[in-house]
Structure formats: structure tokens, C-alpha cells
Protein backbone atom coordinates (compact mmCIF):
# COMPACT_ATOMS: atom_id res chain seq x y z
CA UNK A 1 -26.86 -9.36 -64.11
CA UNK A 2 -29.90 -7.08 -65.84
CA UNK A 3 -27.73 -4.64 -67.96
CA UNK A 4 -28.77 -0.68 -67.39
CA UNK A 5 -31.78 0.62 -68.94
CA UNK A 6 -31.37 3.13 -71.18
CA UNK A 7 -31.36 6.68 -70.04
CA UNK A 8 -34.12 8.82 -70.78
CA UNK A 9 -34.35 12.04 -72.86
CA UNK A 10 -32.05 14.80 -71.53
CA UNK A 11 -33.98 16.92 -69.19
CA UNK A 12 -35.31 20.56 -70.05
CA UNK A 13 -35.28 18.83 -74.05
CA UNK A 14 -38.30 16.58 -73.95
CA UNK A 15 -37.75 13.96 -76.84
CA UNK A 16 -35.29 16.18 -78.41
CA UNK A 17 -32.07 14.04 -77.26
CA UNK A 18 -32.24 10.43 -76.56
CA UNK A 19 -29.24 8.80 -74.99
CA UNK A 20 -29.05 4.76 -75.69
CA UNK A 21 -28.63 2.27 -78.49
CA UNK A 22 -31.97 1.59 -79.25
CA UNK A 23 -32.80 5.15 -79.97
CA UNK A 24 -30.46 5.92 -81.64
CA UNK A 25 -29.94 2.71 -84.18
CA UNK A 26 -30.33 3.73 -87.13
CA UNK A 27 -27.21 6.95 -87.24
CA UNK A 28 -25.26 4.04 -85.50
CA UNK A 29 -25.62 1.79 -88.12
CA UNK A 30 -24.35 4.25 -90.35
CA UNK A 31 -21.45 4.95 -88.26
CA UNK A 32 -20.27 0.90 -87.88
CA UNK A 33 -20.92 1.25 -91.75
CA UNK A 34 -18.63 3.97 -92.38
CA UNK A 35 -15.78 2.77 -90.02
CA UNK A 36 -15.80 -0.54 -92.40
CA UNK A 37 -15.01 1.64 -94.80
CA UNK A 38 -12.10 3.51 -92.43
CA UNK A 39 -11.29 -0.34 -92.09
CA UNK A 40 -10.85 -1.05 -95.44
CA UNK A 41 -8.42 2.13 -96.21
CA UNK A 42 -6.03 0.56 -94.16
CA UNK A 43 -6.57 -3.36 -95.23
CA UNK A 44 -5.56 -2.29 -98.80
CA UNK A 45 -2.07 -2.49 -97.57
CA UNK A 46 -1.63 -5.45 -94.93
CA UNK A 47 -0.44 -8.12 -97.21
CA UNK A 48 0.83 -5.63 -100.30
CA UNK A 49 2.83 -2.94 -98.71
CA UNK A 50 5.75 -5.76 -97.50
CA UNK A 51 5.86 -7.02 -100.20
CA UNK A 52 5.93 -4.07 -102.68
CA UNK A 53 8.90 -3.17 -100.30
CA UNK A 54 11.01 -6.31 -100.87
CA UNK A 55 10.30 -7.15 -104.64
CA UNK A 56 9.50 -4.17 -106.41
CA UNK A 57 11.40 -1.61 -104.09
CA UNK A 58 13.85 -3.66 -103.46
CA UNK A 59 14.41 -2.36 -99.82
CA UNK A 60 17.12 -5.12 -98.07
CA UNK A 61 16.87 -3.74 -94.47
CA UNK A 62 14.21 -4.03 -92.24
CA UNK A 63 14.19 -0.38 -90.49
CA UNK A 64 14.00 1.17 -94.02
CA UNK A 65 11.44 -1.32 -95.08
CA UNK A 66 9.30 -0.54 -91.85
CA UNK A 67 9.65 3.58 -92.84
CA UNK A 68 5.86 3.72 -93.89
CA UNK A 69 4.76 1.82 -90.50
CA UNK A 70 6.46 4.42 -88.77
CA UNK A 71 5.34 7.60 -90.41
CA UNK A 72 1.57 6.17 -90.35
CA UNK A 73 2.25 5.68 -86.54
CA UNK A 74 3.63 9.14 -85.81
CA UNK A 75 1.04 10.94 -87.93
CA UNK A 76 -2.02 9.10 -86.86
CA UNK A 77 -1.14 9.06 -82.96
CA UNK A 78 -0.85 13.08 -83.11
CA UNK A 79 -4.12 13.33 -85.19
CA UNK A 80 -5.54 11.47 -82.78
CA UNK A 81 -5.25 14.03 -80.05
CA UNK A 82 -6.33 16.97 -82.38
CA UNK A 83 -9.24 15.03 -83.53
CA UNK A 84 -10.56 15.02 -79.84
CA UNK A 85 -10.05 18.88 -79.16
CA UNK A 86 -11.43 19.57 -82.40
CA UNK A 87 -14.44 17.62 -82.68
CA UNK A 88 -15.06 19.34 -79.20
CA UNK A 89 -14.36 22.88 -80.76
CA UNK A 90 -15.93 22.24 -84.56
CA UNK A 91 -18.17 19.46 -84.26
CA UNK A 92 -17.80 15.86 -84.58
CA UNK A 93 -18.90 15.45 -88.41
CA UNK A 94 -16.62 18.44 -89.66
CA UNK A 95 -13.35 16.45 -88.66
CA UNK A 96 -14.61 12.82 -90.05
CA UNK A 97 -15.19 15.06 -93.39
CA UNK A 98 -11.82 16.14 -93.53
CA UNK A 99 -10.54 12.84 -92.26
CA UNK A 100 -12.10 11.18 -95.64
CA UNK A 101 -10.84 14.65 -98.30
CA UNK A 102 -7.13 13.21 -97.30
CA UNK A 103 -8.41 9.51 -97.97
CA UNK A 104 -8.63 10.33 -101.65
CA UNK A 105 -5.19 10.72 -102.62
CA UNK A 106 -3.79 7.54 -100.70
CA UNK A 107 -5.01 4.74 -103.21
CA UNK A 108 -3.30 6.38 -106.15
CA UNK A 109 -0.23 7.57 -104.59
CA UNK A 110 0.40 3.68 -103.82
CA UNK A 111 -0.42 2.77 -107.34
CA UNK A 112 1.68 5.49 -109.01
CA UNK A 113 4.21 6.17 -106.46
CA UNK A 114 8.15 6.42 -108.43
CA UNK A 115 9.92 5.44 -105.59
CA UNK A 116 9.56 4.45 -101.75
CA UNK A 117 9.37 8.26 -100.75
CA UNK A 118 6.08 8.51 -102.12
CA UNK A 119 4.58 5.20 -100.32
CA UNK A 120 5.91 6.90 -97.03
CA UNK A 121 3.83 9.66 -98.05
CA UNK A 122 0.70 7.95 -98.86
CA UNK A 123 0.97 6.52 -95.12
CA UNK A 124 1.32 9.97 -93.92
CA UNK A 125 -1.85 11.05 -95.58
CA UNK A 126 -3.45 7.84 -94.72
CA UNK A 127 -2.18 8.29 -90.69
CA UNK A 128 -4.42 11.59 -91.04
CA UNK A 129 -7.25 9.90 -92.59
CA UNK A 130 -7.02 6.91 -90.00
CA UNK A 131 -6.97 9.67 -86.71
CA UNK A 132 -9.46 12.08 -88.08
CA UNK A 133 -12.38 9.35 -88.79
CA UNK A 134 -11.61 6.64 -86.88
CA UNK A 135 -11.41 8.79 -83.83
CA UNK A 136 -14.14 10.44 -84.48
CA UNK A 137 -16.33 7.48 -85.23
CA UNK A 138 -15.55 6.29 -81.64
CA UNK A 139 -16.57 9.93 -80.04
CA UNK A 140 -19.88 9.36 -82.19
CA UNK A 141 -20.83 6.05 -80.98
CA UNK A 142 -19.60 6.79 -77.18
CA UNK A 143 -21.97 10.36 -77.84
CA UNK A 144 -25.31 8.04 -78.86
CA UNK A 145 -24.91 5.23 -76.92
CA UNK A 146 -24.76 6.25 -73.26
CA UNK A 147 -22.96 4.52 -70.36
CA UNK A 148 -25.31 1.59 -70.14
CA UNK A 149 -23.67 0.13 -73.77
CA UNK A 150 -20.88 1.61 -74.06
CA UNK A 151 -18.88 -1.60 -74.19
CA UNK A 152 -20.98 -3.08 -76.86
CA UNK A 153 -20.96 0.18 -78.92
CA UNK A 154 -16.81 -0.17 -78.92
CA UNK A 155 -16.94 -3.90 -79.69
CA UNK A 156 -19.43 -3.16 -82.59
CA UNK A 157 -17.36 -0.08 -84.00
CA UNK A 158 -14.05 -1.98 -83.52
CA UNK A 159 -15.66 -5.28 -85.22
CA UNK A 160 -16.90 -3.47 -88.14
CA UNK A 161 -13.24 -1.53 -88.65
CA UNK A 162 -10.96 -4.31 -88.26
CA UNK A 163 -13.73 -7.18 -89.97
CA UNK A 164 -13.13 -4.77 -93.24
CA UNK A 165 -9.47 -4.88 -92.78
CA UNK A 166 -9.16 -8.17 -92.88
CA UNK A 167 -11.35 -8.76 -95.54
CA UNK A 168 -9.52 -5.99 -97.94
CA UNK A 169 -6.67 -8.17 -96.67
CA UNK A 170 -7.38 -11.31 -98.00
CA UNK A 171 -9.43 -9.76 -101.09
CA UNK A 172 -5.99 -7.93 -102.02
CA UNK A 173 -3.77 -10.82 -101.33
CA UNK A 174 -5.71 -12.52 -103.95
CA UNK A 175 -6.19 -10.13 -106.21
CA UNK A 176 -2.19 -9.52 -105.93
CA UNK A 177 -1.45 -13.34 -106.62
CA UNK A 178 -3.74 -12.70 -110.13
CA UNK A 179 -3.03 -9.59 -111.13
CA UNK A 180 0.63 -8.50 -109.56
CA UNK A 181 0.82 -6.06 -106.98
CA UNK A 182 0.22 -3.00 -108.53
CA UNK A 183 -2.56 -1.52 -109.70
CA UNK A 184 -5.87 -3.87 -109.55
CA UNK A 185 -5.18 -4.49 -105.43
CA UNK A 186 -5.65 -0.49 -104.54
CA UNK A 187 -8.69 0.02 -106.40
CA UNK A 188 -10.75 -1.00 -103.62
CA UNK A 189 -9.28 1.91 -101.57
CA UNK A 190 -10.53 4.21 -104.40
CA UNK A 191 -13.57 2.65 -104.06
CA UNK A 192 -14.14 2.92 -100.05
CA UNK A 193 -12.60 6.85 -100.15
CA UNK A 194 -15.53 7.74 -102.64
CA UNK A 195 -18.14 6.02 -100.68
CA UNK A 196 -16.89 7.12 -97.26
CA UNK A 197 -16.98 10.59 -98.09
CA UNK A 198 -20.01 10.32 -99.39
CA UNK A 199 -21.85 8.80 -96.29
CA UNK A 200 -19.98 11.32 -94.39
CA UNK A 201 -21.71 14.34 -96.07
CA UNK A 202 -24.99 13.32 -97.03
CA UNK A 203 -26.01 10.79 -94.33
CA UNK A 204 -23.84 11.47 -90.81
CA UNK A 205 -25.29 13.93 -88.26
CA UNK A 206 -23.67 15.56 -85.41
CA UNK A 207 -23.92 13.84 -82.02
CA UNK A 208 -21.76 16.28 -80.15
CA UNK A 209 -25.40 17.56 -78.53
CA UNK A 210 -25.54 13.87 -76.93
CA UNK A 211 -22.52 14.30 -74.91
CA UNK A 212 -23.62 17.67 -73.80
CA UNK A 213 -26.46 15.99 -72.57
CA UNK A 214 -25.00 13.32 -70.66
CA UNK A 215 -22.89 15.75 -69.10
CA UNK A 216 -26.22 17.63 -67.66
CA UNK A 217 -27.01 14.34 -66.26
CA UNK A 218 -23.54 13.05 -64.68
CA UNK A 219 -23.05 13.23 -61.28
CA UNK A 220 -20.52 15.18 -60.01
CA UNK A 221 -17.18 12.68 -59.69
CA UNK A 222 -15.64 11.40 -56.00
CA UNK A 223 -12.40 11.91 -57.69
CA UNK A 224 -11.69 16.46 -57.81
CA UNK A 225 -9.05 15.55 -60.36
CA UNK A 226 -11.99 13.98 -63.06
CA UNK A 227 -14.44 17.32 -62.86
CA UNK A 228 -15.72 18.77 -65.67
CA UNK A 229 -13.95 22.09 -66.44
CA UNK A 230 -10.20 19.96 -66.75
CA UNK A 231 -7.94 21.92 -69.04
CA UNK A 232 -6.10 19.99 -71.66
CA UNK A 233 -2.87 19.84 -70.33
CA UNK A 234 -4.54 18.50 -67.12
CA UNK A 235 -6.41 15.83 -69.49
CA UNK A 236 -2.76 14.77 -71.11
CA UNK A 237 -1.57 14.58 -67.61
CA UNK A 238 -4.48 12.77 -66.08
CA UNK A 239 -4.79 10.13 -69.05
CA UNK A 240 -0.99 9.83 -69.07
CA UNK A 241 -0.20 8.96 -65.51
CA UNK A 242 -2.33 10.54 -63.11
CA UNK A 243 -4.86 7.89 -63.61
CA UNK A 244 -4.24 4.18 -62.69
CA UNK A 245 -6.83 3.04 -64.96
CA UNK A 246 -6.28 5.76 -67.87
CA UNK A 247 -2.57 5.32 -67.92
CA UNK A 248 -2.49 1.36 -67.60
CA UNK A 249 -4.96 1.89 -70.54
CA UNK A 250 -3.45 4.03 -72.57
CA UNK A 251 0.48 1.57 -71.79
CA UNK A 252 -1.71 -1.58 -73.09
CA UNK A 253 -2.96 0.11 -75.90
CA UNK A 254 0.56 1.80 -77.42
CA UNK A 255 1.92 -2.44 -76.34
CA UNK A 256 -1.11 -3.76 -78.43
CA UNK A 257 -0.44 -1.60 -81.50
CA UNK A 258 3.55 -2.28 -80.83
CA UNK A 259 2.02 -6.06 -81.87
CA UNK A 260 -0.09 -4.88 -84.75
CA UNK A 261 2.97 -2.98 -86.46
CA UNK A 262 5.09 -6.74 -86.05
CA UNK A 263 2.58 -8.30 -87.80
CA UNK A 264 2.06 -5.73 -90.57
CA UNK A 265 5.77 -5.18 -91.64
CA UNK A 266 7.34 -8.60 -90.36
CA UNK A 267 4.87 -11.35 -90.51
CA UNK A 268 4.92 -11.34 -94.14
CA UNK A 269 8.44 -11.13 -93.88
CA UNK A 270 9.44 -14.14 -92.27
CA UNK A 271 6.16 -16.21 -94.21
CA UNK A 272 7.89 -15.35 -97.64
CA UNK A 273 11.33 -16.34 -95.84
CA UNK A 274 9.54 -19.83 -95.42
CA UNK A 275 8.40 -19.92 -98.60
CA UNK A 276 4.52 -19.12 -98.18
CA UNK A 277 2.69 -17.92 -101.58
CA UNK A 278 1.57 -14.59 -101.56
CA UNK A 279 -2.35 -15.71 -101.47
CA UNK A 280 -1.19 -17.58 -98.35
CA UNK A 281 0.51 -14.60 -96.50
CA UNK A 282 -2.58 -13.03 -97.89
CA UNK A 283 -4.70 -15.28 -95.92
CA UNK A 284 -2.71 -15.37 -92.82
CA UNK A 285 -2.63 -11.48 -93.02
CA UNK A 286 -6.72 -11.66 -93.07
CA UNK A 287 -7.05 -14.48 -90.49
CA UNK A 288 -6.06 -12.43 -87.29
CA UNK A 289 -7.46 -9.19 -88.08
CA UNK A 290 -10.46 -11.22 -88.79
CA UNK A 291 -10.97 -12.87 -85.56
CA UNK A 292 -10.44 -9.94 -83.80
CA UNK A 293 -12.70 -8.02 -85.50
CA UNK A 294 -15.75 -10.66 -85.07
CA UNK A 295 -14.20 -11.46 -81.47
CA UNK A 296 -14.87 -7.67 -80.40
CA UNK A 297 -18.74 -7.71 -80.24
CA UNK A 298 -18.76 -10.35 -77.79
CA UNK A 299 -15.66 -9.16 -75.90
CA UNK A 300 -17.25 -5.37 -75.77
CA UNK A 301 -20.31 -6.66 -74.64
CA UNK A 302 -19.23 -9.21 -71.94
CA UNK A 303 -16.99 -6.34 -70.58
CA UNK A 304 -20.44 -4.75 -69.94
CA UNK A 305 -21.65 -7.87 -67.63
CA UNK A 306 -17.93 -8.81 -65.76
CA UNK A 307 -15.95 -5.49 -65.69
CA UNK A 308 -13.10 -4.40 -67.96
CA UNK A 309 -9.59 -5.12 -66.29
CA UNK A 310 -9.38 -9.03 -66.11
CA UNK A 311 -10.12 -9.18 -69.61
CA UNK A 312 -7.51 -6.54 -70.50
CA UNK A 313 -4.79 -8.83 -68.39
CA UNK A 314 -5.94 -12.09 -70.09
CA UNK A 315 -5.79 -10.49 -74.01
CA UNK A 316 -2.32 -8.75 -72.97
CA UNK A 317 -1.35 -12.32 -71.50
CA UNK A 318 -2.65 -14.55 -74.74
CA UNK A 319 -1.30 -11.81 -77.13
CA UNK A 320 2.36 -12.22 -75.87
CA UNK A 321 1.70 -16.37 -76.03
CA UNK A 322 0.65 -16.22 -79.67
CA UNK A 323 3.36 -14.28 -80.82
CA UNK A 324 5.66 -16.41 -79.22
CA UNK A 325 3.88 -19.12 -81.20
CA UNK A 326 5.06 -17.09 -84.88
CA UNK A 327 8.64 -16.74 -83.77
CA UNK A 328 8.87 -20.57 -82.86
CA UNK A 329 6.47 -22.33 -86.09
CA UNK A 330 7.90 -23.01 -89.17
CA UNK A 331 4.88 -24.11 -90.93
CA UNK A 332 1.38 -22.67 -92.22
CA UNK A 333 -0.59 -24.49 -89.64
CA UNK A 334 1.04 -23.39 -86.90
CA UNK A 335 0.92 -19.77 -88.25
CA UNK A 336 -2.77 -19.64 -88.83
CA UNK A 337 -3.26 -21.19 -85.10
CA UNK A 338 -1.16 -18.59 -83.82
CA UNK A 339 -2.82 -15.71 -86.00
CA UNK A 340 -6.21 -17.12 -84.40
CA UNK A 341 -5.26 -16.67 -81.10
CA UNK A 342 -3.46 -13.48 -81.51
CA UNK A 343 -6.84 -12.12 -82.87
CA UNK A 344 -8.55 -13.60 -79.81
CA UNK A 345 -6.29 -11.69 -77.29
CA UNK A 346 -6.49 -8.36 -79.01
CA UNK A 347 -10.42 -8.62 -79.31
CA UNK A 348 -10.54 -9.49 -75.45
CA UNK A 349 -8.26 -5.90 -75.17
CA UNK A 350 -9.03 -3.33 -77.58
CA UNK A 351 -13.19 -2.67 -77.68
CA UNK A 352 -12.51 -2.91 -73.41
CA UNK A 353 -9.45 -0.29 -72.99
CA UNK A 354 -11.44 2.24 -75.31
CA UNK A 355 -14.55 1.54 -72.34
CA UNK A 356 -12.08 2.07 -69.59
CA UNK A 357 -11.89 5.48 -71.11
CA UNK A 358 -15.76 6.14 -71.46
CA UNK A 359 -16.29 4.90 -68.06
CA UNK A 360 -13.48 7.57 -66.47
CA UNK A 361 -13.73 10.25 -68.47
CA UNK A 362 -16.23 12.81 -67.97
CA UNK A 363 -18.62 13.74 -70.92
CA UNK A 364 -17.18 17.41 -71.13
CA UNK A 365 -13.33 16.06 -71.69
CA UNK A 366 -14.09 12.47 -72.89
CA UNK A 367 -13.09 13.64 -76.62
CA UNK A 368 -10.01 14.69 -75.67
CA UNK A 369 -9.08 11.86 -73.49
CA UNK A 370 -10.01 9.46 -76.03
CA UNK A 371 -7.76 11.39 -78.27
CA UNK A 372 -4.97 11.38 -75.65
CA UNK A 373 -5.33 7.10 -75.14
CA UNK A 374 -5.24 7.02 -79.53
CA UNK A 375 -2.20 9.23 -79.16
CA UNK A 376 -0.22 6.49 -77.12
CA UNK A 377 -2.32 3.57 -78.48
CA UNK A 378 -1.25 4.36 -82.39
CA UNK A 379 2.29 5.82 -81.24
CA UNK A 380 2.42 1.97 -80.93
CA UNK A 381 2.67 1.65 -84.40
CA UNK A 382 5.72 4.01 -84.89
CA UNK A 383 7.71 2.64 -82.09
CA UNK A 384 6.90 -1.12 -82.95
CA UNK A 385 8.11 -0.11 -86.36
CA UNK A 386 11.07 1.58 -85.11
CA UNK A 387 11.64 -1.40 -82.35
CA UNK A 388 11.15 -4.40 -84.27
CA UNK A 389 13.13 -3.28 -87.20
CA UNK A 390 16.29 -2.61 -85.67
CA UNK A 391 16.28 -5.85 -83.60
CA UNK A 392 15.12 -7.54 -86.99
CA UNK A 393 18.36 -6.01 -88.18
CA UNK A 394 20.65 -6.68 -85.69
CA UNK A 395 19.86 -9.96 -84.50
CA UNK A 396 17.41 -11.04 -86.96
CA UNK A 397 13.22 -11.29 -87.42
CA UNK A 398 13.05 -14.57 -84.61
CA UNK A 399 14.56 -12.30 -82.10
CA UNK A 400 12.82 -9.28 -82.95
CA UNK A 401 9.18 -11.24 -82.14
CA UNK A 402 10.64 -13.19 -79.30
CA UNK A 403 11.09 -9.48 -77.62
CA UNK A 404 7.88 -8.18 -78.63
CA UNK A 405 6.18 -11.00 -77.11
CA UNK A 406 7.92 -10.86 -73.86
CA UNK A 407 6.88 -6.75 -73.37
CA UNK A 408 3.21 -8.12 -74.30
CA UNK A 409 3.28 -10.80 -71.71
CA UNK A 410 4.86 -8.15 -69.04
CA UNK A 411 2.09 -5.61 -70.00
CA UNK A 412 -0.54 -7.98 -68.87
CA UNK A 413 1.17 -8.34 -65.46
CA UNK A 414 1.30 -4.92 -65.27
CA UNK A 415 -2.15 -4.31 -66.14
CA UNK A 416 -3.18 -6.81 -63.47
CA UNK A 417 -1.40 -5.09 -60.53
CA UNK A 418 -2.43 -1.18 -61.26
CA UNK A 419 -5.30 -1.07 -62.91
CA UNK A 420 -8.44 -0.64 -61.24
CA UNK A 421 -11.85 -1.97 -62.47
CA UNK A 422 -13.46 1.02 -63.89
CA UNK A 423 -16.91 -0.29 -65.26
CA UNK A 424 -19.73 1.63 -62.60
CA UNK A 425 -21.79 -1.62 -61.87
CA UNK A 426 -19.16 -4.21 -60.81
């Protein structure tokens, strides 16, 4: 199939807006570049956080080791949703500005912090950090590039992000294994907050003026409930559960960060149990953030060319395989294998649910429903924390991932029977 051509300039504004990839390359270049560096803020603690938990904090029980999963979770699902409304009331560069001002702190607060209370803190500050320009880096690209490449603008943003995490993964794990854990590992972080900030102000532009004119240009929806002039509460609702598509979307995506919180706090966990070296937990904390990352630019674009719900159902489905795979190996090899394949299922899901949203959405409320999906998606985080930990506790870390990969596997049956395809040319 001949993908879309690109739309032309917004009419009444001859050449002033351009809607597509291709005209609009360079300013999304620097937006992949900057959500590296978004990436990267949150790769600084993959492998080191756990660990600083166990050995230097000392912290015996799961739940209470798991504390700064959950406040990142809580805070960066609710910044989420305000970074929508207010990128549609302020501007979309004003809130990735502010998103990188509370970046600063976070590197040093993990490299000075007395006691646990201040880790949970720097997650709280880095949950804002994570909703403000992450979210906002997805409105941007969704802004420039149109419907035609929508899927390959996600795959690209969500490649660059999570292709830096696991990089600053494995770079920290080794840097820990040298140095110790604290401080050489977070000086990256310092690093990417400077430089992020500094893209942000001098280099970003605002692209809220490309949604308004893709708006001018959509046709009016078959569906009264996805018009234009939706209030936010009828957003919420719609994205929630009115929708088939939005609400399967936004269930897979709070499941899929459910999984990413299990393998931040307890993968490490049970590798050290086993008696992995911390530049091998290091590299098995890199491998499946890295193969999701690279695995999104093809998934985002093939979602373009077959639709978007059979490959939701198949990562959902391969997800809840591989982590059955970590609770039953005992050695490195089967680890990495299942790490590989975990990063292959939530690369076939994640660039594709954020697409389900473009495609529904109209232009006038996409922000907010994009914040709305981000709100479930990372409250994922908090209540995989939350979930994980206390069956880690009660039963022990086996159990815990044997239940997190059963609700994987039933949220790919369940995307499969209610959502419907959403992408406009299949």
C-alpha cells in the first residue's frame, strides 16, 4: 500500500504552516534529540536505584523498596494530564521548559540524598520532569507530522527515549561496577538536565499552530461524541471508557507500564538473588529497553501500512510470554533471551497505542487525550509498584512475576475482542 502524501499548507496561510515529516525535519530532529535526553533522565536509575535500596539503604522489604517506583508513577501519570490541558492553554514549549527546570535537582538529590526519603523525592521531581517533557514531546511530533506519519513519528520519538534509557542503563551499570554506586553513575543526569534545557530554550519552537491547522482541515467526525468543542471531563470520560479503542488503549498502556515497573524494581532483585554481577544486571537492565527502543521505528511505521490493533494484541500476548520466561530461568542466558523478547512485545505496543490516540482524537482535544491515555499508561508504574511488591512480599518475587505475566497475557485477549482498528486507511 502507497502511504498518504503529505498534506499541503493549511489553507488561508499559504506556506506559512506545513503539515508532514518532510517539512518539517529539521524541528523534529531536534525533538527525537531532546526526548533522548528525557530518556536518559530516567536510565540513570534502572540498574542503580535497586540496588542503592538493598546495599546502601538497606531496605529488606519489597513494598518499601518499590516506594520511589510508586511516587514516580503517581506524580508522572497526573502530570501527564495537566501537561495536555496546559500545552493547549500556554503553549507546547512553555511546559517542556518547566518540565526540564525540575530535571535539575534530580541528579544531585540521588547523589547526596541522607536517607531513602530523599530518593523518593528525587522520583517525585523526576515524575514531573518525565510528564511535562515527555508528554509534550509527543504533542510536538503528533502537531508536525500530520496523520499520514503519525505512526512513524511515535516509533521515532519512542525509539529515541527508551534507546537513551537503555544506554544510560548499561553506561551506569558499568560505571557503578568501577566506581561504586554513588556519585560518578548520576553525573550523566547532570549532564542531560543542562543540555536538555538548553535545547529547550534556544532551539525548540512552538508547534501548537500545526494542530490548529489540522483541525481547519479535519472533517467533521461520524461519531457526535469525538467533535471538536468536547469539554474535559467529556475527554476523561471518552478516553476512559466511552471509547472502545481509547479505553482498550489507555487498559494496555497502564498493563504495559505495570511490566516496566517489575522490571525496574524486581528484575534486579531476583538477578542479584542468583548471583549476577552488577555490570551483568547492568546489561540485562539495558538489553530490553534497548530492543524496544530500536524495535519502535519499525513497529510505528508498519502500524502505518497494516493497522494498529493486531499488533497491540500480539506485543500484549509476547509481553506476558517473556515475563513468564524471567520467573521460570535461573540463568543469564535465559534472562537476556527473555529481556529480548520482552523488548520486542512492548515495541510492537507502545509507538501503536500512542497512534490509536492520534488517529481518534480530534486535533482540538488530542492534547488532552493524550494526556488522559499517559495518565492511565504511567499510573502503571505506581500500581505495578504497589502490586508486585506486596505479592513479592507475601508469597515471594517468582509469584509476584508469574501474576504480572498472566494480567499481560489477559490484556492481549482483551485487546483483541474490543478494540476496533482505528488507523483511517485499513
Amino acid at each position: 500500500m502507497n502511504a498518504p502524501a503529505e498534506p499541503a499548507p493549511a489553507p488561508g496561510r499559504p506556506g506559512a504552516i506545513r503539515l508532514g515529516l518532510r517539512a518539517n525535519i529539521a524541528q523534529f530532529t531536534l525533538l527525537v534529540a531532546v526526548n533522548a535526553l528525557v530518556g536518559g533522565m530516567l536510565g540513570q536509575e534502572r540498574t542503580v536505584l535497586p540496588l542503592l535500596a538493598e546495599q546502601t539503604f538497606h531496605l529488606s522489604a519489597y513494598t518499601a523498596a518499590l516506594t520511589y517506583i510508586v511516587a514516580f508513577g503517581v506524580v508522572k501519570a497526573a502530570t501527564n494530564f495537566f501537561a495536555g490541558t496546559l500545552s493547549d492553554r500556554f503553549g507546547r514549549k512553555p511546559v517542556l521548559v518547566a518540565g526540564w527546570l525540575f530535571a535539575l535537582p534530580v541528579p544531585l538529590l540521588l547523589i547526596w540524598a541522607p536517607s531513602w526519603g530523599w530518593v523518593v523525592f528525587a522520583n517525585v521531581l523526576l515524575g514531573v520532569n518525565q510528564g511535562l517533557t515527555w508528554s509534550t514531546t509527543v504533542i510536538m511530533k503528533i502537531d508536525l507530522v500530520g496523520p499520514a506519519r503519525r505512526g512513524l513519528a511515535m516509533g521515532l520519538n519512542e525509539a529515541a527515549g527508551y534507546g537513551a534509557l537503555a544506554a544510560t542503563a548499561m553506561a551506569t551499570g558499568a560505571i557503578a561496577a568501577h566506581s561504586g554506586l554513588r556519585p560518578q553513575p548520576f553525573l550523566l543526569g547532570i549532564a542531560y538536565a543542562a543540555l536538555g534545557l538548553g535545547l529547550s530554550v534556544l532551539a525548540v519552537r512552538e508547534t501548537r499552530d500545526h494542530a490548529r491547522a489540522e483541525a481547519a482541515l479535519h472533517p467533521a467526525p461520524d461519531n457526535p461524541g469525538h467533535h471538536a468543542d468536547l469539554t474535559t471531563a467529556q475527554i476523561v470520560r471518552t478516553t476512559s471508557y466511552g471509547d472502545k479503542a481509547l479505553s482498550s488503549a489507555s487498559w494496555a498502556g497502564m498493563v504495559n507500564n505495570l511490566n516496566d515497573a517489575l522490571a525496574w524494581g524486581l528484575f534486579p532483585l531476583l538477578y542479584a538473588a542468583h548471583g549476577l554481577s552488577v555490570a551483568r544486571i547492568g546489561l540485562l537492565a539495558a538489553l530490553y529497553p534497548a530492543v524496544w527502543g530500536l524495535g519502535q521505528i519499525l513497529t510505528g511505521w508498519w502500524s502505518d501500512r497494516v493497522g494498529r490493533k493486531h499488533l497491540v494484541t500480539a506485543g500484549m500476548l509476547l509481553q506476558g510470554a517473556a515475563i513468564g520466561m524471567v520467573a521460570a530461568g535461573t540463568s543469564f542466558p535465559v534472562w537476556a533471551g527473555a529481556q529480548i523478547l520482552l523488548g520486542a512485545g512492548t515495541a510492537l505496543v507502545y509507538p501503536v497505542l500512542l497512534a490509536v490516540i492520534g488517529d481518534v482524537a480530534h486535533p482540538a482535544w488530542r492534547a488532552r487525550a493524550v494526556g488522559v491515555y499517559r495518565l492511565w499508561r504511567d499510573g502503571g508504574f505506581a500500581v505495578g509498584a504497589l502490586l508486585a511488591g506486596a505479592l513479592a512480599d507475601a508469597y515471594g518475587l517468582t509469584t509476584a512475576i508469574w501474576a504480572v505475566a498472566a494480567l499481560t497475557a489477559a490484556t492481549g485477549l482483551l485487546v483483541a475482542v474490543r478494540m476496533y482498528e482505528t488507523h483511517p486507511r485499513v
